[in-house]
Each structure stands twice: as C-alpha cells, then as structure tokens.
PDB file of N, CA and C in Angstrom:
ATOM      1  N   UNK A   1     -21.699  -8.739  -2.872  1.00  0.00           N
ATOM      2  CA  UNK A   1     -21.035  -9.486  -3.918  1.00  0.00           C
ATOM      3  C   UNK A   1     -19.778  -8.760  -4.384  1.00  0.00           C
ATOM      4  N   UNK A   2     -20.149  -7.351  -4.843  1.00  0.00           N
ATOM      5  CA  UNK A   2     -19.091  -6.349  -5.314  1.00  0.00           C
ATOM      6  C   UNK A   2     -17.340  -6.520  -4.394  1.00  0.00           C
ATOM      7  N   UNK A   3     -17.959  -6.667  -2.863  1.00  0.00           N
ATOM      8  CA  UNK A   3     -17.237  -6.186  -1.766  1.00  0.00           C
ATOM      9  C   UNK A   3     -16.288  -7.197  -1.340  1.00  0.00           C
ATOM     10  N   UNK A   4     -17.074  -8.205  -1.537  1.00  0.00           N
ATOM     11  CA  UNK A   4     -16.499  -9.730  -1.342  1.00  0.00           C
ATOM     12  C   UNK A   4     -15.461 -10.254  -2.408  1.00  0.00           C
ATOM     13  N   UNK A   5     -15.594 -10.032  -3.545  1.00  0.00           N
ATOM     14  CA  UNK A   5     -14.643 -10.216  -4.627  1.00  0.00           C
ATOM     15  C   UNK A   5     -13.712  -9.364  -4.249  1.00  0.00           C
ATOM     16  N   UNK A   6     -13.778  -7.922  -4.281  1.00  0.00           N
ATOM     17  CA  UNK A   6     -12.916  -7.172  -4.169  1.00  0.00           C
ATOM     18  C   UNK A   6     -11.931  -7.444  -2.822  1.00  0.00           C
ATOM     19  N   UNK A   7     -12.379  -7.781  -2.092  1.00  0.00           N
ATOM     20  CA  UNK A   7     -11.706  -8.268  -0.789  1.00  0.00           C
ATOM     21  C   UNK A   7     -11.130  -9.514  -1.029  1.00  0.00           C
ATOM     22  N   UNK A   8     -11.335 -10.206  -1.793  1.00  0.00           N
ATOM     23  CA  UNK A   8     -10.447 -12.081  -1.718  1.00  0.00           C
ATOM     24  C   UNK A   8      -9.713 -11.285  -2.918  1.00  0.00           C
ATOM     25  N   UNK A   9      -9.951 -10.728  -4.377  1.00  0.00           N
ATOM     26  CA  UNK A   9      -9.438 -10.789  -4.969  1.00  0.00           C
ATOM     27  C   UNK A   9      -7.870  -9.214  -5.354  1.00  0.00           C
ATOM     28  N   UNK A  10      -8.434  -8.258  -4.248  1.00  0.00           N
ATOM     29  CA  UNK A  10      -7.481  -7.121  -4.098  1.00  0.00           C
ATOM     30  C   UNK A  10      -6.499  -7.456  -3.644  1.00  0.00           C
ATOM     31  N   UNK A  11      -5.446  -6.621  -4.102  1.00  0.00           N
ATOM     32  CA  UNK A  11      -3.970  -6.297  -3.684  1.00  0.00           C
ATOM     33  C   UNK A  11      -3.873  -5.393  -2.168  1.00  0.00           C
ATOM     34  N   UNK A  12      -4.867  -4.264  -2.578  1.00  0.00           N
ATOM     35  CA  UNK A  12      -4.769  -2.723  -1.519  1.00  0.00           C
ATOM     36  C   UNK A  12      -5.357  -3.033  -0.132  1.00  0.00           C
ATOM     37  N   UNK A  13      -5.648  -4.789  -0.128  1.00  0.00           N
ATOM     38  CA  UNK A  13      -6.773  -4.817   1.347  1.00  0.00           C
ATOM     39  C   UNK A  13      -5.462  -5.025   2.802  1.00  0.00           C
ATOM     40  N   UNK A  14      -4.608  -5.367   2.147  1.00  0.00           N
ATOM     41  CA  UNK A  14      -3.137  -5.693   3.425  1.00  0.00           C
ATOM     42  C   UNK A  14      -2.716  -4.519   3.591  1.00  0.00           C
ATOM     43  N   UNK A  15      -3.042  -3.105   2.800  1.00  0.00           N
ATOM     44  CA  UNK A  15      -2.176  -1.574   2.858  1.00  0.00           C
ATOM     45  C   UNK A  15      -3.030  -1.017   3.819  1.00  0.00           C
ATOM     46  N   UNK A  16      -4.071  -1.251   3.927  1.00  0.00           N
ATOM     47  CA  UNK A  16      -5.105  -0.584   4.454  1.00  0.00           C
ATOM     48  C   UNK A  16      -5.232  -0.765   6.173  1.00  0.00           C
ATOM     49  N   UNK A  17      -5.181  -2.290   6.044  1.00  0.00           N
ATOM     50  CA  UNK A  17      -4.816  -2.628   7.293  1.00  0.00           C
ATOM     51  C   UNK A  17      -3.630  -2.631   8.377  1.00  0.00           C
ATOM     52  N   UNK A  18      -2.709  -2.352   7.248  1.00  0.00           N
ATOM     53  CA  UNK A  18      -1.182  -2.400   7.670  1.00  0.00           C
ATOM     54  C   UNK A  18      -0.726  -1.043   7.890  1.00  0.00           C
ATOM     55  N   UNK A  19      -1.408   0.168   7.582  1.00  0.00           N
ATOM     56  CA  UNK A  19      -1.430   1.668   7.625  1.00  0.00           C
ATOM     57  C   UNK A  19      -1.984   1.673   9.288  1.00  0.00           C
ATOM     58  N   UNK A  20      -2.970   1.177   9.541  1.00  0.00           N
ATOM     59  CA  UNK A  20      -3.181   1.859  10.662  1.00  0.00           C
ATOM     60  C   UNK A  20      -2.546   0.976  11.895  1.00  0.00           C
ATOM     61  N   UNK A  21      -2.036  -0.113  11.930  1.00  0.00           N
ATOM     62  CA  UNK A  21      -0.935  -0.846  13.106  1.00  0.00           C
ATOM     63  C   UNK A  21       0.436   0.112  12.770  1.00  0.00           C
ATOM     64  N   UNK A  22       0.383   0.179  11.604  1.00  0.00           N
ATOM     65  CA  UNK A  22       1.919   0.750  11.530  1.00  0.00           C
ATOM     66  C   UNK A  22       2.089   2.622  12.406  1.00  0.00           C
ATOM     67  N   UNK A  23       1.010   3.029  11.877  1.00  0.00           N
ATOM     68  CA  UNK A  23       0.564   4.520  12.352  1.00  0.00           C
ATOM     69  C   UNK A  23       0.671   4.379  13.390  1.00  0.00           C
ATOM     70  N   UNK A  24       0.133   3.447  14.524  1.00  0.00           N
ATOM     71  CA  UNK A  24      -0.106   3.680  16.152  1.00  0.00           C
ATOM     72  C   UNK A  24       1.691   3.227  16.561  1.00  0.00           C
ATOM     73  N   UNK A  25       2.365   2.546  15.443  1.00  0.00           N
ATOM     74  CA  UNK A  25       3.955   2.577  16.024  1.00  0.00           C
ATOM     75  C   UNK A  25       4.518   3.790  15.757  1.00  0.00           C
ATOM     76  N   UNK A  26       4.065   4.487  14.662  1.00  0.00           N
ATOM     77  CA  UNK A  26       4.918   5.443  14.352  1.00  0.00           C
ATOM     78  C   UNK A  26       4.514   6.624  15.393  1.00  0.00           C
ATOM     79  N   UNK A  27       3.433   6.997  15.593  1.00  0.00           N
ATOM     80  CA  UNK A  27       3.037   7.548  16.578  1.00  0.00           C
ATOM     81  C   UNK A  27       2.959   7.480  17.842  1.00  0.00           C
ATOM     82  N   UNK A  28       3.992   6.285  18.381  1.00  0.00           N
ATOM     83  CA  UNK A  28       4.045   5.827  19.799  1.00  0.00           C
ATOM     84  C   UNK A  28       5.646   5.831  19.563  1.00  0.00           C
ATOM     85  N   UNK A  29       6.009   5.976  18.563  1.00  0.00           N
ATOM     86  CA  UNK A  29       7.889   5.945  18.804  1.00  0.00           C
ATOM     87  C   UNK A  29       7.909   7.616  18.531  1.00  0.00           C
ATOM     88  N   UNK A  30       6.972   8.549  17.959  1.00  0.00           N
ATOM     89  CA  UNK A  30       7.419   9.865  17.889  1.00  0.00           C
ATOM     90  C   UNK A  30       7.032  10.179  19.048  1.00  0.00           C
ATOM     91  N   UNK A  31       6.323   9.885  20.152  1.00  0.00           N
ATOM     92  CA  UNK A  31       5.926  10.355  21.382  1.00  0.00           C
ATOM     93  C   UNK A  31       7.305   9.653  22.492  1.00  0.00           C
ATOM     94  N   UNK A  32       7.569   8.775  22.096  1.00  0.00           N
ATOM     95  CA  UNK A  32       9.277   8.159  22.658  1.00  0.00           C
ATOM     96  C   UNK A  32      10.179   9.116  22.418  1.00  0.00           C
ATOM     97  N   UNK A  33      10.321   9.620  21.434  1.00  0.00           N
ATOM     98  CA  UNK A  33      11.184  10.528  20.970  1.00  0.00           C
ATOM     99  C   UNK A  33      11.556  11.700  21.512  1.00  0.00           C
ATOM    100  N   UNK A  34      10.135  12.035  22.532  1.00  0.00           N
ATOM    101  CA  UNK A  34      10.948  13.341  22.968  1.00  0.00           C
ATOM    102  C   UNK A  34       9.753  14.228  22.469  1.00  0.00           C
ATOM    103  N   UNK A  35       9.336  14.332  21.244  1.00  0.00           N
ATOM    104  CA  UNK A  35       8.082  15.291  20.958  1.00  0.00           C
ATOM    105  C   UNK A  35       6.693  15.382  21.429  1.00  0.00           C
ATOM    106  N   UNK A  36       6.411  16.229  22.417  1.00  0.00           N
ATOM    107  CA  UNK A  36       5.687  16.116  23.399  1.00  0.00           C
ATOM    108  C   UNK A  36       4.435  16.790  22.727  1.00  0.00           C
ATOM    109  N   UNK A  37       4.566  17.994  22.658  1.00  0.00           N
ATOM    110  CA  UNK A  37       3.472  18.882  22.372  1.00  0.00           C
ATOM    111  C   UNK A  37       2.722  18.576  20.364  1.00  0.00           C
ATOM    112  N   UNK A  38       1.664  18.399  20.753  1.00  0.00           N
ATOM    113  CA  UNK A  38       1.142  18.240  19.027  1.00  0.00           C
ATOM    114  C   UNK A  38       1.218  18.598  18.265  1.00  0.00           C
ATOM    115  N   UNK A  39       1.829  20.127  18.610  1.00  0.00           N
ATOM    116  CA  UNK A  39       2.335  20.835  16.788  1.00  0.00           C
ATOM    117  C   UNK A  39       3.565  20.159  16.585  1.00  0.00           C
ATOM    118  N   UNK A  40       4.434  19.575  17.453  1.00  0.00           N
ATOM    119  CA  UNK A  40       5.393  19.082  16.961  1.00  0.00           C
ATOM    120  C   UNK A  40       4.994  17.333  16.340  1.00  0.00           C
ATOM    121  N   UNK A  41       4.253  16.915  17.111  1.00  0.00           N
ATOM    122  CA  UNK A  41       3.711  15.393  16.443  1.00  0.00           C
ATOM    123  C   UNK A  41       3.228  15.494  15.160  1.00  0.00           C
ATOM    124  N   UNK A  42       2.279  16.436  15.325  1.00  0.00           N
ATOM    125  CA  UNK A  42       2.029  16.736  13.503  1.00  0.00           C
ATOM    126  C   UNK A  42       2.781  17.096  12.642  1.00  0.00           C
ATOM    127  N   UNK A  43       3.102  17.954  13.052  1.00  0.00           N
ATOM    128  CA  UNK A  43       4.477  18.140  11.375  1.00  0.00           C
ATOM    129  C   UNK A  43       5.075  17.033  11.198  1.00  0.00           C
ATOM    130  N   UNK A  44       5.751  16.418  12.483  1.00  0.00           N
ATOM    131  CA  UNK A  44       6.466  15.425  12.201  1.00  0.00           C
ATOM    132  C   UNK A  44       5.605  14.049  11.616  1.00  0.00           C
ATOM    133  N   UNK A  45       4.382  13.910  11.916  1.00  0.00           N
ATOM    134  CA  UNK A  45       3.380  13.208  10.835  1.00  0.00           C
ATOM    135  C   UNK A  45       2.953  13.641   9.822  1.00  0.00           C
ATOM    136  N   UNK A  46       2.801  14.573   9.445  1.00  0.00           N
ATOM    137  CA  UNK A  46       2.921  15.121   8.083  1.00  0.00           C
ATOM    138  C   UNK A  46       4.043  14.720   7.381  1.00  0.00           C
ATOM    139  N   UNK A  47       5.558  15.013   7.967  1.00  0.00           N
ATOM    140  CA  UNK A  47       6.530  14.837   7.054  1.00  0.00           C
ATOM    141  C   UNK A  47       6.618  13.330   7.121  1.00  0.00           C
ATOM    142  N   UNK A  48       6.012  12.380   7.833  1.00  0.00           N
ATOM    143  CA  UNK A  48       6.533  11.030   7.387  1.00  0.00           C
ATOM    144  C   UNK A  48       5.485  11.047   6.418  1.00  0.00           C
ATOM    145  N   UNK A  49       4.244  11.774   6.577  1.00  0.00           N
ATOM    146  CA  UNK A  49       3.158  10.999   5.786  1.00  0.00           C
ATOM    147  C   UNK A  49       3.102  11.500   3.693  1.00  0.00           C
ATOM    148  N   UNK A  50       4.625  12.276   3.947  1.00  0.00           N
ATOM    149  CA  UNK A  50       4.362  13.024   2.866  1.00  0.00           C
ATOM    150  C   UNK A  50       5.499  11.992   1.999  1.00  0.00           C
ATOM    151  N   UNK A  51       6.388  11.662   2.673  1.00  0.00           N
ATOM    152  CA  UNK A  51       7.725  10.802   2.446  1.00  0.00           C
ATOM    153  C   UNK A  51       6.663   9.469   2.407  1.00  0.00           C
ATOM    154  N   UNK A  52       5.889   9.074   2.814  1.00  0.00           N
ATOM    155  CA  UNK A  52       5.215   7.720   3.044  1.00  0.00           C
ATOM    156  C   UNK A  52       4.466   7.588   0.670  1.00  0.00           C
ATOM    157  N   UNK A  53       4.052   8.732   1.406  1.00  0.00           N
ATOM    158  CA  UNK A  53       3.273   8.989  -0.227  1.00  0.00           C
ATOM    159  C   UNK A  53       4.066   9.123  -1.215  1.00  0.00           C
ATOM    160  N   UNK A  54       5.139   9.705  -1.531  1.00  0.00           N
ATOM    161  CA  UNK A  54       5.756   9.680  -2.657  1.00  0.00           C
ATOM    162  C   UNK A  54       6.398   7.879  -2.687  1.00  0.00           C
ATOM    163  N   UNK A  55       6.760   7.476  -1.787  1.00  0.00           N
ATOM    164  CA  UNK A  55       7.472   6.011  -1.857  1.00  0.00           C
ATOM    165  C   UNK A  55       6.381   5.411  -2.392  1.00  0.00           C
ATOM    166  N   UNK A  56       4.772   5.324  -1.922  1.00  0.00           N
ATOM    167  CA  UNK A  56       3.918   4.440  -2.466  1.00  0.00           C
ATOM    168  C   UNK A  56       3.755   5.046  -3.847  1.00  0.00           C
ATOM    169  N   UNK A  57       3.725   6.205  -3.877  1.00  0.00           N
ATOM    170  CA  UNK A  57       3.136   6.499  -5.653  1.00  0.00           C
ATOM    171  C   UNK A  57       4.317   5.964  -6.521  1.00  0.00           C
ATOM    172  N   UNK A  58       5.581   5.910  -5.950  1.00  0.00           N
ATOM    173  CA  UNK A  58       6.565   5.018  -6.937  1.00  0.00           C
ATOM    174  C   UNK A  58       6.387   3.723  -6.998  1.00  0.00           C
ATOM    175  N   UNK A  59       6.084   2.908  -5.764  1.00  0.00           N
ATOM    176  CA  UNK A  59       5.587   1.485  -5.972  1.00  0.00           C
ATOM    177  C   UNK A  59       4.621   1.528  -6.726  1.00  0.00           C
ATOM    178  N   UNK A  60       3.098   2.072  -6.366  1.00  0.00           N
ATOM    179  CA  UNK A  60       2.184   2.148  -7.270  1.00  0.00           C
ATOM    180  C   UNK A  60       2.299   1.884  -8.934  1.00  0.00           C
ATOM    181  N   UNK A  61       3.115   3.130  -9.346  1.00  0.00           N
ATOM    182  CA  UNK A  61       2.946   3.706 -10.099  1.00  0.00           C
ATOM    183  C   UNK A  61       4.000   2.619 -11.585  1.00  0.00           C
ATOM    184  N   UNK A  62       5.007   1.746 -10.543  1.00  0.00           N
ATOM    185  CA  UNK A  62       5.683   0.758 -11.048  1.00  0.00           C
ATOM    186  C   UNK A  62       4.719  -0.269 -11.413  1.00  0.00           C
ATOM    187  N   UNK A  63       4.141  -0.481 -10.560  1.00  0.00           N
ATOM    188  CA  UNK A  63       3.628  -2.080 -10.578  1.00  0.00           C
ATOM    189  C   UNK A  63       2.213  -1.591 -11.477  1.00  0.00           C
ATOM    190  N   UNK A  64       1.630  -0.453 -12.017  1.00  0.00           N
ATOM    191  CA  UNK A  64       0.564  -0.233 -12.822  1.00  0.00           C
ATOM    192  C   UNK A  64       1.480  -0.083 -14.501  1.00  0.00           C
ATOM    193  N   UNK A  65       2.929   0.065 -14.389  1.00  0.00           N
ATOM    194  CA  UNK A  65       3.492   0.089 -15.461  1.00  0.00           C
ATOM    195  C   UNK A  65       3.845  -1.275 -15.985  1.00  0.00           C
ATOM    196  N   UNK A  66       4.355  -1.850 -15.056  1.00  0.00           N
ATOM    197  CA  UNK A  66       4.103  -3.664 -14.998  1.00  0.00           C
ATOM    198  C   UNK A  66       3.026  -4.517 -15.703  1.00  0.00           C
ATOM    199  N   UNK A  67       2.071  -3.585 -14.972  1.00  0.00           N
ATOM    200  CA  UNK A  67       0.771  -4.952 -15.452  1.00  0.00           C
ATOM    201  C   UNK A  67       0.520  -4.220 -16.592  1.00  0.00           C
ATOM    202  N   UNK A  68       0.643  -3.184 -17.069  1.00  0.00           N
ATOM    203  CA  UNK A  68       0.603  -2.257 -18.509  1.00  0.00           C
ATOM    204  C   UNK A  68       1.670  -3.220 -19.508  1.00  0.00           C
ATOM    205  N   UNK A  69       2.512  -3.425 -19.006  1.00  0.00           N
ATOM    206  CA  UNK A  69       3.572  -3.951 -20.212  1.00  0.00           C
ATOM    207  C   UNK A  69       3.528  -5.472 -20.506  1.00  0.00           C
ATOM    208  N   UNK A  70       3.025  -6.081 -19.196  1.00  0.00           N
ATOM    209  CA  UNK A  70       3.001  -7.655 -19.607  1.00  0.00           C
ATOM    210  C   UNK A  70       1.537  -7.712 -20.051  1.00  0.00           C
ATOM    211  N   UNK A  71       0.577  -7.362 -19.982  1.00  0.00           N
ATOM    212  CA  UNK A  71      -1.157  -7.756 -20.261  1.00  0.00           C
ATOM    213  C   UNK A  71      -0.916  -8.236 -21.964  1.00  0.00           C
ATOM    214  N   UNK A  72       0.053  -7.756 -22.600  1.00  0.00           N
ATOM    215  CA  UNK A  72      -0.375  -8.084 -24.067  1.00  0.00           C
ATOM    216  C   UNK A  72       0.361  -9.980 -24.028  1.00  0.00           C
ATOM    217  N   UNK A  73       0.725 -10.436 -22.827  1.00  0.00           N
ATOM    218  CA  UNK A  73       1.217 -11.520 -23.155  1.00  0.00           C
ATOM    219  C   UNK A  73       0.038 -12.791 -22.326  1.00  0.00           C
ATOM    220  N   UNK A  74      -0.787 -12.534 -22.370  1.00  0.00           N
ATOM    221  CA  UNK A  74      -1.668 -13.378 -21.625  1.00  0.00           C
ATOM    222  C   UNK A  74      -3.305 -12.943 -22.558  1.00  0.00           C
ATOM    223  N   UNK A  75      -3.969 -14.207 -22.410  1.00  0.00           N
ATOM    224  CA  UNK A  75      -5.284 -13.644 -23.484  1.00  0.00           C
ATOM    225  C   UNK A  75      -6.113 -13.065 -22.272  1.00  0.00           C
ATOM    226  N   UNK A  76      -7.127 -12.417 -22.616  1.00  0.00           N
ATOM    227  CA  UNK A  76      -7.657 -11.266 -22.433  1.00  0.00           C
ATOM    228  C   UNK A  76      -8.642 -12.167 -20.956  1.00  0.00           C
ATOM    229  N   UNK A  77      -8.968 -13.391 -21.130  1.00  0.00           N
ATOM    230  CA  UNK A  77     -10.069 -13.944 -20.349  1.00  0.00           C
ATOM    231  C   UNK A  77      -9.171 -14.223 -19.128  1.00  0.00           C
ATOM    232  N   UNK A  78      -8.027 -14.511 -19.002  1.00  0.00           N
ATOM    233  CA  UNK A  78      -7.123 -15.214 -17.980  1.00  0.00           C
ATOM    234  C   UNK A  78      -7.166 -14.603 -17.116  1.00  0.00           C
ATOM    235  N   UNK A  79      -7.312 -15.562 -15.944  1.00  0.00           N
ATOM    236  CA  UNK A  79      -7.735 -14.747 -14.492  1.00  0.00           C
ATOM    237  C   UNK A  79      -6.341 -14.725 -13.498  1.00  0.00           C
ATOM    238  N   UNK A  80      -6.629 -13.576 -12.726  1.00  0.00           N
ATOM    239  CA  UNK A  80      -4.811 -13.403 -12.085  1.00  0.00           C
ATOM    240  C   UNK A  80      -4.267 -14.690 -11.371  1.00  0.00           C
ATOM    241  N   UNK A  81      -5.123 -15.455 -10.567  1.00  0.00           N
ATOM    242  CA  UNK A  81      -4.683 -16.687 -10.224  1.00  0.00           C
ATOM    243  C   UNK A  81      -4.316 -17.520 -10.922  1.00  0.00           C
ATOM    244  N   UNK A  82      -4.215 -17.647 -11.912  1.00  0.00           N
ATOM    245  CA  UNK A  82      -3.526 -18.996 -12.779  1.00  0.00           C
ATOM    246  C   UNK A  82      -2.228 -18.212 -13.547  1.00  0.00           C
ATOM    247  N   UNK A  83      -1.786 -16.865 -13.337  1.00  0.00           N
ATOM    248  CA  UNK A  83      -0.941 -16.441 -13.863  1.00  0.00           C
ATOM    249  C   UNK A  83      -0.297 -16.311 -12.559  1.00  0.00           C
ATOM    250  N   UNK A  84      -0.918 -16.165 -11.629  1.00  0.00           N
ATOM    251  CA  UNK A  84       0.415 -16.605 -10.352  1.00  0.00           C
ATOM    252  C   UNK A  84       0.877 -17.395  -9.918  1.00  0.00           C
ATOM    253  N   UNK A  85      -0.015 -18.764  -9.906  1.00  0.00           N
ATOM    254  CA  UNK A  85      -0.226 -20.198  -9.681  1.00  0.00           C
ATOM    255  C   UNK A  85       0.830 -21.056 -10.685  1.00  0.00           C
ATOM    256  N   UNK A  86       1.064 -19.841 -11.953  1.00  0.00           N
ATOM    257  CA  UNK A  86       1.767 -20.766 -13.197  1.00  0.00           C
ATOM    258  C   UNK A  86       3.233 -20.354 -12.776  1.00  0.00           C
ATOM    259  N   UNK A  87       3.297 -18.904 -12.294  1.00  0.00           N
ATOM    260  CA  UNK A  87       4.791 -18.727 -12.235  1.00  0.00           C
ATOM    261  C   UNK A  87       5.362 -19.527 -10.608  1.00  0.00           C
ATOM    262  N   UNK A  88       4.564 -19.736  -9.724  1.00  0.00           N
ATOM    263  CA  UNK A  88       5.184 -20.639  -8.426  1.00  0.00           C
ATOM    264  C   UNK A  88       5.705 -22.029  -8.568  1.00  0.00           C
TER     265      UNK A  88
END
C-alpha cells in the first residue's frame, strides 16, 4: 500500500530510473573518450558524480524552498493533484 502510493504519487521515481540509463551513457562515452584503465574511469566518475550532486542539492533544495513558501496558500487537506490540475 505504502509503496504503491509512493510510486503513483512521487516526484524522485523518474530520478531513480533516469540515473541509471543515464550512468551506462556516461560511462560508455568516458570509455569513448580515450580513458581506458579504471583509475582513470573512476575519478573521472567521481568528478561527474560530485558535480552531478551539488546541481541536484540546488534543484532539491529550491523546489523544498518552493513548496515551503507557497503551502500557506492552499488549505491544509488539498491534495497535490488538484493544485496541478488547477494551474494547467
């Protein structure tokens, strides 16, 4: 029940899935690249994955300031679909 809501009704379920198609490109264009041996694949996955993380903790960290600043304009019971449904 828990799993099922959380899955129709989450944001994070397209990141999750979209992390690991995107990973097997990024990791098939750094092996294009020329970087053969794995200490070099790793660092160089490390440094995207470190650049990957600060970009999401700014999206994140926006869009939790977002729903922080508008919540006082909607009553407390209103469910996210009719506040998306109202602005389309």
């Amino acid at each position: 029940m828990f799993f099922t809501h959380s899955f129709l009704e989450g944001y994070q379920t397209g990141d999750l899935i979209v992390s690991y198609l995107i990973g097997t490109v990024f990791i098939g264009d750094i092996i294009h690249r020329g970087y053969k041996t794995s200490g070099e694949r790793n660092k160089l996955t490390a440094y995207c994955g470190v650049i990957a993380l600060i970009l999401l903790a700014v999206i994140y960290v926006g869009l939790i300031y977002l729903g922080a600043s508008v919540s006082s304009y909607y009553p407390k019971g209103y469910r996210k679909k009719s506040v998306i449904t109202w602005y389309c």
